[in-house]
PDB file of N, CA and C in Angstrom:
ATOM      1  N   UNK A   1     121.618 246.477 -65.716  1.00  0.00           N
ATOM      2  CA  UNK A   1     122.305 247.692 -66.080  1.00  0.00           C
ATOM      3  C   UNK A   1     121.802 248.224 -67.413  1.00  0.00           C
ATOM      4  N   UNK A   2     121.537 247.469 -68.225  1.00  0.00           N
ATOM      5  CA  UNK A   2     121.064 247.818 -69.623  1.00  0.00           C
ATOM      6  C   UNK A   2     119.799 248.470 -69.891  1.00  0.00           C
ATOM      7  N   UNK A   3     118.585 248.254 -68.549  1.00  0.00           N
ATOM      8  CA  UNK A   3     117.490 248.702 -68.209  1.00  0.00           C
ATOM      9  C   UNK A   3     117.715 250.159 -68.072  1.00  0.00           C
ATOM     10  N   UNK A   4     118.755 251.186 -66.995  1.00  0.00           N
ATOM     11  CA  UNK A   4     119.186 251.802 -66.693  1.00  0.00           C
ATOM     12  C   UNK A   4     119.389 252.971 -68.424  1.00  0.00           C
ATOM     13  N   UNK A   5     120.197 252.177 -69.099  1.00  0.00           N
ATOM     14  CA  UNK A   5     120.232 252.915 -70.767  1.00  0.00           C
ATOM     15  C   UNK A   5     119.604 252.987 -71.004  1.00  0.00           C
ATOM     16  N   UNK A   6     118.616 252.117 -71.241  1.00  0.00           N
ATOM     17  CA  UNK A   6     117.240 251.966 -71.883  1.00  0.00           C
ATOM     18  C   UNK A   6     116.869 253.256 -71.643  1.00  0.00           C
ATOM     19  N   UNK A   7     116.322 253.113 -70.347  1.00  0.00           N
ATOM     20  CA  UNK A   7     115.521 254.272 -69.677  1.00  0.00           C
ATOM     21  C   UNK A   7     116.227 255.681 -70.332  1.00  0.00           C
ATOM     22  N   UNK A   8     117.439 255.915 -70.084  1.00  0.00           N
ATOM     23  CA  UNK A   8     118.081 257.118 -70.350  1.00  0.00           C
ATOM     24  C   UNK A   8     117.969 257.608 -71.868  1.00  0.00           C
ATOM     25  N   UNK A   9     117.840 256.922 -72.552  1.00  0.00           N
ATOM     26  CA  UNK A   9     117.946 256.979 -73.979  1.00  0.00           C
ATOM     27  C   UNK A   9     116.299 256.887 -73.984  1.00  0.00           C
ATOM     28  N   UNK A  10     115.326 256.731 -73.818  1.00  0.00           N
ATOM     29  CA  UNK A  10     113.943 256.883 -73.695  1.00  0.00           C
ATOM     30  C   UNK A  10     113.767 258.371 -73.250  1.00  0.00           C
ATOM     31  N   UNK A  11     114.602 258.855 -72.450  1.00  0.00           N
ATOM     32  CA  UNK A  11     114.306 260.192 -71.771  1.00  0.00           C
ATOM     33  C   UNK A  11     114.563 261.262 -72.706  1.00  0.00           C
ATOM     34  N   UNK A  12     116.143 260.706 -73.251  1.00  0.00           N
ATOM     35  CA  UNK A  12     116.657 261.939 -74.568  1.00  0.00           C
ATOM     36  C   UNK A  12     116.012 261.872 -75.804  1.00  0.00           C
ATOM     37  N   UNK A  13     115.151 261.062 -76.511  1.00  0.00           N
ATOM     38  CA  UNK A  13     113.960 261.195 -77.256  1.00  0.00           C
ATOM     39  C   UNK A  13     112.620 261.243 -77.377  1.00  0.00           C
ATOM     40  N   UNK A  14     112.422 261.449 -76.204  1.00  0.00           N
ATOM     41  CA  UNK A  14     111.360 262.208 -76.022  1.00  0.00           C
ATOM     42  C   UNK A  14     109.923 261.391 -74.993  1.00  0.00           C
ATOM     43  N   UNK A  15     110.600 259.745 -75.157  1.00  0.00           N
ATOM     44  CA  UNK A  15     110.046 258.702 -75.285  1.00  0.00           C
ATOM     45  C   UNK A  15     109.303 258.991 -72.946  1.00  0.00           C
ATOM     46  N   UNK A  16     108.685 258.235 -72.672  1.00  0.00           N
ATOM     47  CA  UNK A  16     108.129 257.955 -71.644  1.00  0.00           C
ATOM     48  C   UNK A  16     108.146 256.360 -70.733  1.00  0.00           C
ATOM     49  N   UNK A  17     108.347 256.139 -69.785  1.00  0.00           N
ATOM     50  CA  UNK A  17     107.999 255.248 -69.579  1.00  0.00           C
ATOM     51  C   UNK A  17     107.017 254.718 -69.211  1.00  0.00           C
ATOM     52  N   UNK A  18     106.697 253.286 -69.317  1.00  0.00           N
ATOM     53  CA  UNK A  18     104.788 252.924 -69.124  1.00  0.00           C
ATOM     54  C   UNK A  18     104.466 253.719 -67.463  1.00  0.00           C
ATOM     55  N   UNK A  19     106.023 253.498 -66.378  1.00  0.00           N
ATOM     56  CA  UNK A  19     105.465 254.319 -65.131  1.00  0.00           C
ATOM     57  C   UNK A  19     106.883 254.808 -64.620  1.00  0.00           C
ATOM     58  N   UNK A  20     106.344 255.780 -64.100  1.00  0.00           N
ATOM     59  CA  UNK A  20     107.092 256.557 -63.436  1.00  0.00           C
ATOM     60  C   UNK A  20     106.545 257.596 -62.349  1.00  0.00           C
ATOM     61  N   UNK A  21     107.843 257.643 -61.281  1.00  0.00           N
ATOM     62  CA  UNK A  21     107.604 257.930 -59.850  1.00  0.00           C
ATOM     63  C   UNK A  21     108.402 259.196 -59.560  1.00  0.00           C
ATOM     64  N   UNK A  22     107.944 260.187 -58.757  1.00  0.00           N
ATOM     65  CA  UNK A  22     108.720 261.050 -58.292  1.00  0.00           C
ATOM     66  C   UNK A  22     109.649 261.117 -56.864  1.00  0.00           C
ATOM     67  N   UNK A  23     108.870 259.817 -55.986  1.00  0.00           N
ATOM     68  CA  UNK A  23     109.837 259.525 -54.904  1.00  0.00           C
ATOM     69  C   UNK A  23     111.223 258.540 -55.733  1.00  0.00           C
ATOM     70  N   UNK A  24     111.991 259.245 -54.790  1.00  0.00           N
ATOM     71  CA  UNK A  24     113.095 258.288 -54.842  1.00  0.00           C
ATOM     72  C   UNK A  24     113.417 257.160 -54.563  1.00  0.00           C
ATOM     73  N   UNK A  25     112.741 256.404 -53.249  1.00  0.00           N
ATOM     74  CA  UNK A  25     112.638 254.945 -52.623  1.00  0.00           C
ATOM     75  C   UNK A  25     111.953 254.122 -53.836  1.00  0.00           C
ATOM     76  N   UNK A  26     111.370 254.754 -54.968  1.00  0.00           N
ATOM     77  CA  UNK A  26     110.342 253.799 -55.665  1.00  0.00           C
ATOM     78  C   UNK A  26     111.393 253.271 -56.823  1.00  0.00           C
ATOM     79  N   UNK A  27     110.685 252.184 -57.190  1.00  0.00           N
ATOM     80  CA  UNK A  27     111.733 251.223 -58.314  1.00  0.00           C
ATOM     81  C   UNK A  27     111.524 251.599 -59.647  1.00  0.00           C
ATOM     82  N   UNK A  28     110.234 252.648 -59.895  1.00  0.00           N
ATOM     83  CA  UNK A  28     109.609 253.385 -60.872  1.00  0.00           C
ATOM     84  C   UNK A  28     110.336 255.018 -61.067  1.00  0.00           C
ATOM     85  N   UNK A  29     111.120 255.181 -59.842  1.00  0.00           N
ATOM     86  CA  UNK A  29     111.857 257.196 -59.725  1.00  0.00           C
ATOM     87  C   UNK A  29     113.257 256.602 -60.940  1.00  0.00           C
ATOM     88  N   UNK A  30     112.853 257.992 -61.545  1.00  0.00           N
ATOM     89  CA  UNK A  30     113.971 258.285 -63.087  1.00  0.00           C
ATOM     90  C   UNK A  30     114.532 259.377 -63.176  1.00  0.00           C
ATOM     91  N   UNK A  31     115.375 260.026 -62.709  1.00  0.00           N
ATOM     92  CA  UNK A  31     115.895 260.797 -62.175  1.00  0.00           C
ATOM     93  C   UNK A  31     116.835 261.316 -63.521  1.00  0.00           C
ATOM     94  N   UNK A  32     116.771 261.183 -64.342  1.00  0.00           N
ATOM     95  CA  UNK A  32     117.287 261.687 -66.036  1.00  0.00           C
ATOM     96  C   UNK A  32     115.848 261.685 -66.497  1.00  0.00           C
ATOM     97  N   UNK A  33     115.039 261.311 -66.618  1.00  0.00           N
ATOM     98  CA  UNK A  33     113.630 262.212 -66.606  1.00  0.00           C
ATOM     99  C   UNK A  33     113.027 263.473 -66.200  1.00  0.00           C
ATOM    100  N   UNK A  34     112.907 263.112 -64.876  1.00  0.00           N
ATOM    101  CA  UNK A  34     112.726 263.893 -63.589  1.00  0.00           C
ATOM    102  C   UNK A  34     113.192 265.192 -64.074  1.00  0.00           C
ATOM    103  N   UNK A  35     114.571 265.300 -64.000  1.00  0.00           N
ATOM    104  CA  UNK A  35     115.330 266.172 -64.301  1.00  0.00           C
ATOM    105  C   UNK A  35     114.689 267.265 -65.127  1.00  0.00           C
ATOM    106  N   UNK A  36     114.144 266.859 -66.115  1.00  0.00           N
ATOM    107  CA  UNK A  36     113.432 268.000 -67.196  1.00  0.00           C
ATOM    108  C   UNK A  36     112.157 268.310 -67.174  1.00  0.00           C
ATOM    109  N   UNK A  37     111.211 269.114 -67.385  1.00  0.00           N
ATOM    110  CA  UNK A  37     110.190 269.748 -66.689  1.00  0.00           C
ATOM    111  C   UNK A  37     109.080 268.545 -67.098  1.00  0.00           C
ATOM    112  N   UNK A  38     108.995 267.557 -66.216  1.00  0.00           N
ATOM    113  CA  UNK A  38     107.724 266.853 -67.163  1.00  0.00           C
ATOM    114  C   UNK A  38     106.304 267.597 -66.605  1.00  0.00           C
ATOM    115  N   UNK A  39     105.338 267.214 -67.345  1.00  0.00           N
ATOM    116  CA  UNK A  39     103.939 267.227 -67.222  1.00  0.00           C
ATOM    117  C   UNK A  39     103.095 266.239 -67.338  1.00  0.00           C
ATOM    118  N   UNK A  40     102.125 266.365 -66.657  1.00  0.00           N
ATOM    119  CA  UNK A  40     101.069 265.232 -66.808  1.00  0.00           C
ATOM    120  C   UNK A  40      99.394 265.675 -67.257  1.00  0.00           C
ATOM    121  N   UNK A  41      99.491 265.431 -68.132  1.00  0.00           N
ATOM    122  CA  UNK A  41      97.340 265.602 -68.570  1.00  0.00           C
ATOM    123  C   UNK A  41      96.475 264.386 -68.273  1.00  0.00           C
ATOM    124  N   UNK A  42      96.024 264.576 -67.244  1.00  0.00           N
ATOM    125  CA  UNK A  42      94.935 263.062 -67.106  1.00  0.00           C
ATOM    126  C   UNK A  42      93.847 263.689 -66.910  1.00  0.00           C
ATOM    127  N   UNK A  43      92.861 263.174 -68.453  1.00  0.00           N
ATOM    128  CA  UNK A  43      91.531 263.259 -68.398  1.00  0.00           C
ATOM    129  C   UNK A  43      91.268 264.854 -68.452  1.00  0.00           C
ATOM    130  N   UNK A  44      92.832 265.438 -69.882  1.00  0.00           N
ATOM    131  CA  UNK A  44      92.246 266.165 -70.878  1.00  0.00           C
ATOM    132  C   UNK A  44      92.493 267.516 -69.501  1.00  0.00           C
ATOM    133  N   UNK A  45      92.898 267.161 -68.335  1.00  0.00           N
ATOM    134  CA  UNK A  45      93.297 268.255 -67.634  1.00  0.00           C
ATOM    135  C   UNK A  45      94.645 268.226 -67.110  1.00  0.00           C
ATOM    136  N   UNK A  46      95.815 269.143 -67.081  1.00  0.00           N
ATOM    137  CA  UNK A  46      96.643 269.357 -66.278  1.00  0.00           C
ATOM    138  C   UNK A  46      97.006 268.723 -65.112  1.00  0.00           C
ATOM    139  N   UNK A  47      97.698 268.426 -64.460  1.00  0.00           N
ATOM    140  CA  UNK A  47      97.969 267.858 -63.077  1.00  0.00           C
ATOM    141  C   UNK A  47      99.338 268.424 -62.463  1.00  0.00           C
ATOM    142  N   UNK A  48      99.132 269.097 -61.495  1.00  0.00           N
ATOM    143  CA  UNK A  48     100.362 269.519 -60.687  1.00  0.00           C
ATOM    144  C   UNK A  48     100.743 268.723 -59.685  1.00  0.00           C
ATOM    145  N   UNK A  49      99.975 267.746 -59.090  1.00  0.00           N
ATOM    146  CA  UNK A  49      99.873 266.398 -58.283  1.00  0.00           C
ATOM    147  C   UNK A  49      99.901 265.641 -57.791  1.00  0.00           C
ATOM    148  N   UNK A  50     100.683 265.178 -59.382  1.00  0.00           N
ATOM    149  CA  UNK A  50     101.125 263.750 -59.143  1.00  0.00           C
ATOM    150  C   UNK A  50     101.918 263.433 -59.079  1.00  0.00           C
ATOM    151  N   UNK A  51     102.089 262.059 -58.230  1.00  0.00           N
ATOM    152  CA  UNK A  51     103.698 261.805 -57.372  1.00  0.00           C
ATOM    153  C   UNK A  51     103.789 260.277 -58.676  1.00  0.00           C
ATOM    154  N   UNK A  52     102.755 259.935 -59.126  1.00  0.00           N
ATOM    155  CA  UNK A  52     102.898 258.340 -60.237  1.00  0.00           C
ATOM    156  C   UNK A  52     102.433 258.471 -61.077  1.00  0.00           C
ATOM    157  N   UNK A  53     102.645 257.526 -62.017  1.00  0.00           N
ATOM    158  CA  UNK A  53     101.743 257.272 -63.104  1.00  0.00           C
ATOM    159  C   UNK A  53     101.766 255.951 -63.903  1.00  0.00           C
ATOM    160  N   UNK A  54     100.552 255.373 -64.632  1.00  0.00           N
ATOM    161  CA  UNK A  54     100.967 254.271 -64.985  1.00  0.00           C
ATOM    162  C   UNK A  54     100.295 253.899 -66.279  1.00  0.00           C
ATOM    163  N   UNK A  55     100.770 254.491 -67.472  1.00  0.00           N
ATOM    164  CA  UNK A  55     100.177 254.403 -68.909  1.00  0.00           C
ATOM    165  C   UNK A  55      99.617 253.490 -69.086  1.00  0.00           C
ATOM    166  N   UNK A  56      99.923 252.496 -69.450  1.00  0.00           N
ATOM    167  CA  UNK A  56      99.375 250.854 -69.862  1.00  0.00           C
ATOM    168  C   UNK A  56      97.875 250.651 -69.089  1.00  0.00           C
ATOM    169  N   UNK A  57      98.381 251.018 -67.574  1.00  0.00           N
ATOM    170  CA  UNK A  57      96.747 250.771 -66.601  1.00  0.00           C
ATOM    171  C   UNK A  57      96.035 252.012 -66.487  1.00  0.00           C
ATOM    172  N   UNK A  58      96.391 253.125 -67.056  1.00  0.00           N
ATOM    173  CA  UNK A  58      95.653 254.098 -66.705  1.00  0.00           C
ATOM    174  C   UNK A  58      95.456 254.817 -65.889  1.00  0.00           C
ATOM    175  N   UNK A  59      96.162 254.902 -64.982  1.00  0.00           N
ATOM    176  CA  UNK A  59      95.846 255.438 -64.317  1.00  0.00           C
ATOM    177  C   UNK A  59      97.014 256.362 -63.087  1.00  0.00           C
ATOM    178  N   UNK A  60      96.766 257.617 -62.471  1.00  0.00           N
ATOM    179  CA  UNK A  60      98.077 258.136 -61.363  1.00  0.00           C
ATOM    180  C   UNK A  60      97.493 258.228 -60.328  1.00  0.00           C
ATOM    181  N   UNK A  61      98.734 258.887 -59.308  1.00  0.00           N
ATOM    182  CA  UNK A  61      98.713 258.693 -57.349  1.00  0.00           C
ATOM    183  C   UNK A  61      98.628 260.184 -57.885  1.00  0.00           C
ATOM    184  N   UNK A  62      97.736 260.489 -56.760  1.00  0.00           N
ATOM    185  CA  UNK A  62      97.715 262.124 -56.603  1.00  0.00           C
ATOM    186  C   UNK A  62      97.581 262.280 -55.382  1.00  0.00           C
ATOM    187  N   UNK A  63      98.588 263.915 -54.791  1.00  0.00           N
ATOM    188  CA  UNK A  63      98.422 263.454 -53.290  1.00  0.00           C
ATOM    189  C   UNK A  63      97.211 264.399 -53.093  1.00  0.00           C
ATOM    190  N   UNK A  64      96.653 263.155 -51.598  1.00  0.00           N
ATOM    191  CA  UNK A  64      95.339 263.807 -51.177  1.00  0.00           C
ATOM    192  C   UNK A  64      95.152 265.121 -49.898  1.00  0.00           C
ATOM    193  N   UNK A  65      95.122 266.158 -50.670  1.00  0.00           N
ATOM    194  CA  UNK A  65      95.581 267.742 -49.907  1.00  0.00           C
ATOM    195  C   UNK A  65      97.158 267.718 -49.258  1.00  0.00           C
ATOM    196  N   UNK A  66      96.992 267.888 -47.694  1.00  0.00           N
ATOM    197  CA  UNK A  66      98.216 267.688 -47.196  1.00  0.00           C
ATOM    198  C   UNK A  66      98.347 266.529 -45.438  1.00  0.00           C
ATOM    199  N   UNK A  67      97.800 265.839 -45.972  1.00  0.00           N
ATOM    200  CA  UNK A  67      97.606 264.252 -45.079  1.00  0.00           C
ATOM    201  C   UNK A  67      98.899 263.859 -45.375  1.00  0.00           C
ATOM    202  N   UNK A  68      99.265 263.164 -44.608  1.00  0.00           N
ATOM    203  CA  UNK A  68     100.703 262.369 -44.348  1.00  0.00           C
ATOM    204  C   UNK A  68     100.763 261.079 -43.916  1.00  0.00           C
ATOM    205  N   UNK A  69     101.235 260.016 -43.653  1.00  0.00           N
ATOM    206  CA  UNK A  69     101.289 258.720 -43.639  1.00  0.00           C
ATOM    207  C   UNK A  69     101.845 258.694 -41.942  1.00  0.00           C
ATOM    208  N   UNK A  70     102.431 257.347 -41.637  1.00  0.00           N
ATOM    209  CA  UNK A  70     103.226 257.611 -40.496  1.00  0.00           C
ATOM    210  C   UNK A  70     104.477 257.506 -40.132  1.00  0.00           C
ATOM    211  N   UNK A  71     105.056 257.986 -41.984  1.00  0.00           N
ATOM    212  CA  UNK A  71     106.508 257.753 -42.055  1.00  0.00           C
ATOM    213  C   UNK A  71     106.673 259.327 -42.326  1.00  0.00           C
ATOM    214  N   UNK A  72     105.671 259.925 -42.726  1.00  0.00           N
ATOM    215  CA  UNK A  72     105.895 261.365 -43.214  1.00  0.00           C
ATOM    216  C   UNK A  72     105.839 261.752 -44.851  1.00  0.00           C
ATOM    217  N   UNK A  73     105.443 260.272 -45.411  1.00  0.00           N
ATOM    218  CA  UNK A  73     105.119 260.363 -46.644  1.00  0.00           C
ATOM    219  C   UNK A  73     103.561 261.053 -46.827  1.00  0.00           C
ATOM    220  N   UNK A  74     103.466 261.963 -48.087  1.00  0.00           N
ATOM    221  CA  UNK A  74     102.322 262.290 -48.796  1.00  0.00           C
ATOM    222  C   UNK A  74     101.462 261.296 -49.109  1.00  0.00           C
ATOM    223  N   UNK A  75      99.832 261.314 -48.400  1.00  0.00           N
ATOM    224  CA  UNK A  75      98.911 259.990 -48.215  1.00  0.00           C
ATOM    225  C   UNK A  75      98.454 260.424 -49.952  1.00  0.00           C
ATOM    226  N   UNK A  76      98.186 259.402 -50.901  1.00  0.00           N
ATOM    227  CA  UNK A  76      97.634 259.386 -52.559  1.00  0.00           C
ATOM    228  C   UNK A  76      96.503 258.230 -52.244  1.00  0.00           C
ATOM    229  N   UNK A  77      95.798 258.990 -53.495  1.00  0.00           N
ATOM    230  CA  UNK A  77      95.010 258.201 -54.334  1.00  0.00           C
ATOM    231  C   UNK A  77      95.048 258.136 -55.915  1.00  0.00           C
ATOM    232  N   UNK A  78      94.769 256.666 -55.677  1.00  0.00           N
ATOM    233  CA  UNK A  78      95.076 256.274 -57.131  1.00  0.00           C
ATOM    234  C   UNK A  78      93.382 256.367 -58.093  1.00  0.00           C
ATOM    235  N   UNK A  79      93.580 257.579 -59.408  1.00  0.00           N
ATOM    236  CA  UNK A  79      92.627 257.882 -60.240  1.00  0.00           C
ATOM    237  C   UNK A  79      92.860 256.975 -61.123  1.00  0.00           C
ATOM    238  N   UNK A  80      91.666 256.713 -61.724  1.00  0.00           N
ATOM    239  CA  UNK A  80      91.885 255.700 -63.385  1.00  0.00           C
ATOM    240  C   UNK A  80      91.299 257.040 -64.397  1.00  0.00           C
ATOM    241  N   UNK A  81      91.984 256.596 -65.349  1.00  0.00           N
ATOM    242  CA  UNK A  81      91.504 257.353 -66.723  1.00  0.00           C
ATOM    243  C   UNK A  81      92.624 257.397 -67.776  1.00  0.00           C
ATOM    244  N   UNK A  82      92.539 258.193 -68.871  1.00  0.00           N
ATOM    245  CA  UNK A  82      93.984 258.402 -69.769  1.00  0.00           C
ATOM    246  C   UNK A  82      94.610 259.641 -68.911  1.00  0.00           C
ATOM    247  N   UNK A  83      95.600 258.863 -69.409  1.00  0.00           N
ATOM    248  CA  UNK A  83      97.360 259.224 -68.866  1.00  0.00           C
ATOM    249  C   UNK A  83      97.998 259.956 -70.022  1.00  0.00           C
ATOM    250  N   UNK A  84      98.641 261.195 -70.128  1.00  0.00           N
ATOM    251  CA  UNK A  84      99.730 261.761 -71.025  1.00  0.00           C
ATOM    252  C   UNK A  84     100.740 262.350 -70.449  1.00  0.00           C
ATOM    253  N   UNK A  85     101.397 261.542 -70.227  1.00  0.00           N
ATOM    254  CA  UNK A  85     103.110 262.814 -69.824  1.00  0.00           C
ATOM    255  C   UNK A  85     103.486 263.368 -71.115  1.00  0.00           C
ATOM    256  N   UNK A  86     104.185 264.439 -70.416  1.00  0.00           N
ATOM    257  CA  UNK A  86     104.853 265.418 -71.896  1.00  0.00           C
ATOM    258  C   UNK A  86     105.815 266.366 -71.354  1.00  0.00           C
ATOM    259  N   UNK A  87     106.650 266.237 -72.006  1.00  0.00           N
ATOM    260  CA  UNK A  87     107.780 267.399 -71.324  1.00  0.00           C
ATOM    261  C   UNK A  87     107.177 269.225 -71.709  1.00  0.00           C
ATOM    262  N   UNK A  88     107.626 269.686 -70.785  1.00  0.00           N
ATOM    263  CA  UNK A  88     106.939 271.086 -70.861  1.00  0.00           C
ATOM    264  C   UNK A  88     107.571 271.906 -71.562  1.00  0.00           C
ATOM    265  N   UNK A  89     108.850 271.882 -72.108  1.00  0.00           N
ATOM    266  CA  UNK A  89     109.718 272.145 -72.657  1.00  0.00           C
ATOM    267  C   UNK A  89     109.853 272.359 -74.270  1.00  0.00           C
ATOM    268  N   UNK A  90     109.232 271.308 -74.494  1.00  0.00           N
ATOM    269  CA  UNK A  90     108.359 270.993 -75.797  1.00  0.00           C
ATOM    270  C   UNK A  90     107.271 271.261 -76.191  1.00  0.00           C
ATOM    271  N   UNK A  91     106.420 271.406 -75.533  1.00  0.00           N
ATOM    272  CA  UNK A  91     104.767 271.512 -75.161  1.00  0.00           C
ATOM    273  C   UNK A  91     104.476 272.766 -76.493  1.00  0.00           C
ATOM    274  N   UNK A  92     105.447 273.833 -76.516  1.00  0.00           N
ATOM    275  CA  UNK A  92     105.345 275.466 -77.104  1.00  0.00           C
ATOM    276  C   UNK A  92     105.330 274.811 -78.435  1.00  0.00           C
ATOM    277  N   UNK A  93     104.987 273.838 -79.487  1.00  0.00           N
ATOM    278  CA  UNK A  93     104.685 273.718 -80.391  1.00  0.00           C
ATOM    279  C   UNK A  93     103.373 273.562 -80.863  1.00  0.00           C
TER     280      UNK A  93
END
């Protein structure tokens, strides 16, 4: 449960976590994150994209066009490089 604060109180200062997910089934989706406009720059470009990400390893899931799995999930590939989330909200400084 204390993980749960953590996280939330990481979100209201500005802070990031090493990963985070935009599906909901994932043990990585933050949904007091989520919530506020994040962004992602990997490799110094923009990303509209991405469904993951994973600071520490470098690297996010981006989905590949519009391929689907055989559950109906968005088929990804995982890029390596630097990782920056940033809320967009903030960004205007």
């Amino acid at each position: 449960m204390s993980e749960n604060n953590d996280t939330t109180n990481e979100a209201t200062e500005g802070q990031f976590p090493d990963r985070l997910s935009v599906n909901p089934s994932s043990p990585y989706y933050n949904e007091a994150i989520l919530s506020r406009d994040v962004g992602i720059r990997f490799k110094g470009a923009e990303k509209t994209n991405v469904e993951e990400y994973c600071i520490s390893e470098g690297w996010v899931r981006v989905t590949a066009g519009n391929a689907k799995d055989r559950h109906g999930n968005p088929l990804t590939i995982k890029v390596h490089g630097p990782v920056e989330p940033y809320f967009r909200d903030i960004k205007a400084s």
